[in-house]
Protein backbone atom coordinates (compact mmCIF):
# COMPACT_ATOMS: atom_id res chain seq x y z
CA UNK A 1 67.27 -45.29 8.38
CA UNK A 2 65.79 -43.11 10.37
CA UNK A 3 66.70 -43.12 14.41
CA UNK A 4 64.39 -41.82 17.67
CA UNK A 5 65.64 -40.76 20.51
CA UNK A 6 63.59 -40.41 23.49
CA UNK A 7 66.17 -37.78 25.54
CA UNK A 8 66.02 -35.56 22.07
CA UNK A 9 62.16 -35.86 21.83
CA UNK A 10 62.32 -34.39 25.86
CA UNK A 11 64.75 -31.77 25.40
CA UNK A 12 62.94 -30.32 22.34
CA UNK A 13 59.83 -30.89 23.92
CA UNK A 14 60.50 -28.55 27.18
CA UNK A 15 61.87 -25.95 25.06
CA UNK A 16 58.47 -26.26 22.42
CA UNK A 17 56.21 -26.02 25.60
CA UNK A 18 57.96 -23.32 27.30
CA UNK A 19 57.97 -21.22 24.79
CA UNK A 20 54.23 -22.07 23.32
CA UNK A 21 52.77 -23.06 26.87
CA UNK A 22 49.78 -20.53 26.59
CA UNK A 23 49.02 -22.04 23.13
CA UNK A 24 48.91 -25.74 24.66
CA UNK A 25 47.26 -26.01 28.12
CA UNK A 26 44.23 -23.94 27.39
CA UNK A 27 43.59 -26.43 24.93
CA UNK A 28 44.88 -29.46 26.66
CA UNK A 29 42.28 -28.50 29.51
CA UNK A 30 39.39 -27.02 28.03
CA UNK A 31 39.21 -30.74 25.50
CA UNK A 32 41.50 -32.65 26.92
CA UNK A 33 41.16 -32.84 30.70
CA UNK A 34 38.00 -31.07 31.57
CA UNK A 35 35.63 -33.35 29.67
CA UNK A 36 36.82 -36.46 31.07
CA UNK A 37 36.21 -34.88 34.28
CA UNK A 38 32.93 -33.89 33.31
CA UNK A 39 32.21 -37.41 32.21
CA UNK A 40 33.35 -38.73 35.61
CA UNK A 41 31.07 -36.48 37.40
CA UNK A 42 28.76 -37.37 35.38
CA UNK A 43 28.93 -41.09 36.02
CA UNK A 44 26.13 -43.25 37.93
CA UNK A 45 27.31 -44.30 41.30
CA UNK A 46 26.59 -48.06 40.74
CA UNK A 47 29.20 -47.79 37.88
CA UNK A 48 31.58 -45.46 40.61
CA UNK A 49 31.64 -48.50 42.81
CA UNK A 50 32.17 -51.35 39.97
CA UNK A 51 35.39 -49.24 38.81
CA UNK A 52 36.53 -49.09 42.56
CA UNK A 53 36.01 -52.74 43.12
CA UNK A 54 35.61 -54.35 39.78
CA UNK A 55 33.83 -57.60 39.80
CA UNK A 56 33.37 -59.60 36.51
CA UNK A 57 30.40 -61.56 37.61
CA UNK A 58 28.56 -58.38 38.75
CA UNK A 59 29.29 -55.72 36.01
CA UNK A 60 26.20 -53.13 36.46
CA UNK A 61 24.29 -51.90 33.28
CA UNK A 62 25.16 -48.42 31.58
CA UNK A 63 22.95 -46.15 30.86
CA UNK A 64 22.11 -45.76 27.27
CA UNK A 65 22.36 -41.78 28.22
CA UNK A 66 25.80 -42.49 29.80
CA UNK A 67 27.19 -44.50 27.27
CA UNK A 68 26.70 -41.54 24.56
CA UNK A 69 28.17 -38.85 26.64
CA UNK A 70 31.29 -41.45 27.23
CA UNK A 71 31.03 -41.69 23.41
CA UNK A 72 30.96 -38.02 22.79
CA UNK A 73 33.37 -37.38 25.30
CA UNK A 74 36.05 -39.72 23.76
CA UNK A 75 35.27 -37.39 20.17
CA UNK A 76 36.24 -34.59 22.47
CA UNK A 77 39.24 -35.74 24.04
CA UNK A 78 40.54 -37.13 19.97
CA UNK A 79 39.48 -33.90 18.20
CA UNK A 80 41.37 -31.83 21.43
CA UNK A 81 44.38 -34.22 20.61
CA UNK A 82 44.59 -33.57 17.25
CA UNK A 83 44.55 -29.92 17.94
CA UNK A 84 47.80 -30.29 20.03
CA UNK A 85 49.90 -32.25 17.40
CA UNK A 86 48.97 -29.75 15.13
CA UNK A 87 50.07 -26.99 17.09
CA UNK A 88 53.42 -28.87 18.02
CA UNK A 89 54.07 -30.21 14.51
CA UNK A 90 53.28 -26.68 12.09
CA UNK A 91 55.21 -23.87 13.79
CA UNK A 92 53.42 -20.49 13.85
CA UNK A 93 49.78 -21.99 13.55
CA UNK A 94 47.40 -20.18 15.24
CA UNK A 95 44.65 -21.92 17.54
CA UNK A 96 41.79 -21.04 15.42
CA UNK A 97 43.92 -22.69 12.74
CA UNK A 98 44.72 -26.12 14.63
CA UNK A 99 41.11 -26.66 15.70
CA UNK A 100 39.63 -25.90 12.25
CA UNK A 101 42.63 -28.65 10.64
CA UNK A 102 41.78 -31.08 13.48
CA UNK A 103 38.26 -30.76 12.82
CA UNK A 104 38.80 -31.57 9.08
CA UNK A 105 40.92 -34.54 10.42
CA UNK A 106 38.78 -35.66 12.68
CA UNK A 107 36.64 -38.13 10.65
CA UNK A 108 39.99 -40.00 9.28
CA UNK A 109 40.70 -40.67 12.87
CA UNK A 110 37.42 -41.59 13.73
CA UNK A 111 37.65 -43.86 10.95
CA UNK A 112 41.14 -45.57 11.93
CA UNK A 113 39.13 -46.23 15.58
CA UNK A 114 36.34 -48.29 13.58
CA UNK A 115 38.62 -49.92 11.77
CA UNK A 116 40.79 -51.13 14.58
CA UNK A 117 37.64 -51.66 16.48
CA UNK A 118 36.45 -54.09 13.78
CA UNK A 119 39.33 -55.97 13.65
CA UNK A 120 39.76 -56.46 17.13
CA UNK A 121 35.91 -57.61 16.84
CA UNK A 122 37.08 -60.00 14.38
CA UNK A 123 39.77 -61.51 16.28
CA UNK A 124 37.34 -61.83 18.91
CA UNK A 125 34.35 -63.78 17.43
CA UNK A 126 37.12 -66.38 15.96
CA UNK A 127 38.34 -66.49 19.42
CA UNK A 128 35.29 -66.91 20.28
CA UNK A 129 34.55 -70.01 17.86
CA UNK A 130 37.44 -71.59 18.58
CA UNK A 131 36.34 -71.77 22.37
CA UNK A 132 33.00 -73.10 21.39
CA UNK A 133 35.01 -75.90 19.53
CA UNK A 134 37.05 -77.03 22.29
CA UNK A 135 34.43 -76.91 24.59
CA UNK A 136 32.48 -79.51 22.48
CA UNK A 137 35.49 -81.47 23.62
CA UNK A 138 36.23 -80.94 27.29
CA UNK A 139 35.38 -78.55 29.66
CA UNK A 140 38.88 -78.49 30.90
CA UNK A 141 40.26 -78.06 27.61
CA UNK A 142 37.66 -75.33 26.69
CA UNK A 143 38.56 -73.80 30.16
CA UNK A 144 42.62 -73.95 29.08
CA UNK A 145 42.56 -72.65 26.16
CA UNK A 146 39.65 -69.53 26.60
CA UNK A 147 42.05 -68.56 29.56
CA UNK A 148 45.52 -68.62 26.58
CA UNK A 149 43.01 -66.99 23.99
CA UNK A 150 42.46 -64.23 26.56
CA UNK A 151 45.64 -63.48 26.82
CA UNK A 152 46.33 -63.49 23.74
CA UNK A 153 43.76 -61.24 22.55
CA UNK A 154 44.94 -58.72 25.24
CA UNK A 155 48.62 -59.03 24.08
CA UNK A 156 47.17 -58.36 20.54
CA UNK A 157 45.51 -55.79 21.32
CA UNK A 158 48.48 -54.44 23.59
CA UNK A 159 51.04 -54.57 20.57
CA UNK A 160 48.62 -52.95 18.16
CA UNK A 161 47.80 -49.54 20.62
CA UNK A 162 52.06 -49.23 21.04
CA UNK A 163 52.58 -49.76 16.87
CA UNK A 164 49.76 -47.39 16.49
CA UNK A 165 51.03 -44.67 19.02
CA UNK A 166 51.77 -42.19 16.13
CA UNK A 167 48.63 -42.63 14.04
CA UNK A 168 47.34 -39.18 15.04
CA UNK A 169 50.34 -37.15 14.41
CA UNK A 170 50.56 -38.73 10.73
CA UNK A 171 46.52 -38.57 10.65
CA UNK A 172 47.23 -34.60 11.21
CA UNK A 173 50.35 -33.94 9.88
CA UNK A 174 49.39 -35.99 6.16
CA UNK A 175 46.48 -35.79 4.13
CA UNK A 176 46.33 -39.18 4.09
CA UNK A 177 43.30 -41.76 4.08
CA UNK A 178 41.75 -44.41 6.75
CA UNK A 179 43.84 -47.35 5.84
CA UNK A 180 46.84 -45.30 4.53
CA UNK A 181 47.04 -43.66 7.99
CA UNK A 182 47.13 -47.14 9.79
CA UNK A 183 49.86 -48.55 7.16
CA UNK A 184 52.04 -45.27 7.87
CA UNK A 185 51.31 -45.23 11.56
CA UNK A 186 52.40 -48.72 11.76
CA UNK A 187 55.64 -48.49 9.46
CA UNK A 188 56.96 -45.38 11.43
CA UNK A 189 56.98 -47.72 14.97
CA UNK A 190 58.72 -50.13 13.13
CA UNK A 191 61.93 -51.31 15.17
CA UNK A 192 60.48 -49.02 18.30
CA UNK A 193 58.39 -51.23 19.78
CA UNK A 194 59.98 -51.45 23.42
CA UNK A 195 61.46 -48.31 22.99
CA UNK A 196 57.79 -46.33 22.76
CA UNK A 197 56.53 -49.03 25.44
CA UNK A 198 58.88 -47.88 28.04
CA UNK A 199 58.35 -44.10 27.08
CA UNK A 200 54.43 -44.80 27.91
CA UNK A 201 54.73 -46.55 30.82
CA UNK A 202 57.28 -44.13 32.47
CA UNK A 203 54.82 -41.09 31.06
CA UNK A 204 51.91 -43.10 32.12
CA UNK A 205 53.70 -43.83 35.91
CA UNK A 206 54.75 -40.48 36.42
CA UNK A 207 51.36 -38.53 35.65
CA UNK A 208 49.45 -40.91 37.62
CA UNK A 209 51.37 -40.39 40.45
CA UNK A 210 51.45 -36.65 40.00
CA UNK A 211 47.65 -36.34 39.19
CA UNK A 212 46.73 -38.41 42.38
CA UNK A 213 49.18 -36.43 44.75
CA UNK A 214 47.21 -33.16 43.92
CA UNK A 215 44.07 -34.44 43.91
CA UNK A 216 44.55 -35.84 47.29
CA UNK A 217 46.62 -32.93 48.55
CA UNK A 218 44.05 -30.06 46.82
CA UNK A 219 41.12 -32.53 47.92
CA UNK A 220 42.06 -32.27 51.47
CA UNK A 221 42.46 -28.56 51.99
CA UNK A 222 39.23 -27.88 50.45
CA UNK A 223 37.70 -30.87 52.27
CA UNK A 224 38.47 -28.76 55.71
CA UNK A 225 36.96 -25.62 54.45
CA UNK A 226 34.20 -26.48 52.60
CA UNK A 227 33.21 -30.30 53.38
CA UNK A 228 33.17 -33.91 50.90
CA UNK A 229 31.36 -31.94 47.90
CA UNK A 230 34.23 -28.96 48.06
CA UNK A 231 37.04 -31.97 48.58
CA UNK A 232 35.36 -33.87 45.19
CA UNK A 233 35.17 -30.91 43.21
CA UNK A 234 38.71 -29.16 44.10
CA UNK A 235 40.44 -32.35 43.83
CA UNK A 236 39.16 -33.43 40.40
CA UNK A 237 40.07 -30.00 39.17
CA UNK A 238 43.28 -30.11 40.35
CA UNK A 239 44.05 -33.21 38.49
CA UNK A 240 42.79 -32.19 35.71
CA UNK A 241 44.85 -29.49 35.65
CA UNK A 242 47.80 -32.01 36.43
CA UNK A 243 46.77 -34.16 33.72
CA UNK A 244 46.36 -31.46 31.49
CA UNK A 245 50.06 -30.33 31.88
CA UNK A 246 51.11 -34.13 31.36
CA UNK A 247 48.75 -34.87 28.22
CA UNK A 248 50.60 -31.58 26.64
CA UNK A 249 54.16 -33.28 27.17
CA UNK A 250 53.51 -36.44 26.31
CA UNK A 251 52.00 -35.36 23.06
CA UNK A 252 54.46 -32.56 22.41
CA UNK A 253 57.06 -35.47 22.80
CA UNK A 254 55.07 -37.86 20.64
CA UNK A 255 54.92 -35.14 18.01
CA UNK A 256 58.82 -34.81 17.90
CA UNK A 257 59.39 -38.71 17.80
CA UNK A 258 57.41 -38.60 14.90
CA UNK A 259 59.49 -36.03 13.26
CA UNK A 260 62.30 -38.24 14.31
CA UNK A 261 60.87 -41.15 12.67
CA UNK A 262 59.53 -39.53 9.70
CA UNK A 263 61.55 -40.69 6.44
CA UNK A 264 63.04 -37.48 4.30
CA UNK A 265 61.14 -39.13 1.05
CA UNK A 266 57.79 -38.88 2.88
CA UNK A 267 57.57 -34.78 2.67
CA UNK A 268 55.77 -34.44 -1.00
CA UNK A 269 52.41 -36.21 1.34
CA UNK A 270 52.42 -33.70 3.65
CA UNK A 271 50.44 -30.53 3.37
């Protein structure tokens, strides 16, 4: 059986990224980091205040021409992922090469997201039902049990993004369908559940931390030259730069704990 190890996965991922770093972060910011700070620049300001003080009962409209550049930009930020497992995964592959696989790759992934998204859909409208039913009963009942089908929708929905954490290195690294992808994805996390969860959140901890250090640090000094507007820009940049550097380590590491993970008898699917 095969066995991942998280302190291997690092190791081998600080030596990959040294040694290929001006592969990875050009790519990492230019569709990785950059257009999700476009997209946030880009964002209405009734929607900048929800996010900063969310409020279910008051959730502000989005803008049908906001909700398609949030659409494209999450294309962006897949296809610019795919191009980084390739590049950590096939050794010697050029750029050019990694963005024109991850373009041919991109529709599998894009169908994986529907997929998931339609399930999760599912789950919801029989959650959904089932509310309806108990509150033909009671309202306290109906009140009970939307607030333990909430949760466990989330949970769902928790378990499947940590199963599926290696569905884009197989979806670039295989030539593999839609539902072949998900069914490989989910086999390879088998046993790793808590193990992956705790890489995440640790990964997830530290570049949050990082990213809002520099922006607040960056944001400041240019804030005293050059006013709010200078402080904005300078600060976003400078966590997307941050983020950037931490997307291309987590990935890099994701990439090796798939190799890790990867049974011997699998290699006659990959290309």
């Amino acid at each position: 059986m095969a066995t991942m190890s998280i302190g291997k996965a690092w190791e081998e991922a600080v030596a990959f990224v040294a040694r290929e770093a001006t592969l990875l972060f050009p790519v990492a910011l230019l569709f990785v980091a950059l257009p999700g700070l476009i997209l946030q620049e880009m964002m209405p300001p009734e929607l900048q205040a929800w996010f900063a003080q969310p409020k279910p009962d008051a959730i502000p409209a989005m803008p049908p021409g906001f909700g398609l550049a949030m659409l494209l930009t999450i294309i962006l930020i897949w296809f610019g992922a795919l191009a980084l497992f390739a590049l950590a995964l096939r050794p010697g592959i050029s750029v050019g090469e990694a963005l024109r696989l991850s373009f041919a790759r991109l529709p599998v992934l894009i169908g994986t997201a529907l997929v998931v998204v339609g399930a999760v859909a599912g789950i919801f409208v029989a959650a959904a039902l089932v509310g309806v039913v108990f509150s033909l009963a009671s309202k306290q009942l109906a009140a009970a049990a939307g607030l333990l089908l909430g949760f466990g929708l989330a949970g769902i929905v928790f378990f499947a993004s940590i199963r599926l954490v290696l569905l884009n290195p197989v979806v670039i690294d295989t030539r593999l369908g839609v539902m072949d992808s998900l069914r490989q994805a989910w086999a390879l996390t088998q046993g790793y559940f808590w193990r992956l969860f705790g890489f995440l959140i640790i990964v997830m901890l530290l570049s949050t931390i990082a990213g809002s250090a520099a922006q607040a640090i960056i944001g400041s000094l240019a804030g005293l030259a050059g006013g709010a507007d200078a402080a904005r820009l300078a600060g976003g940049l400078a966590g997307a730069a941050v983020s950037s550097i931490a997307q291309v380590y987590m990935l890099v590491m994701l990439a090796r704990l798939y190799r890790q993970a990867q049974p011997q008898d699998m290699s006659d699917i990959f290309s």
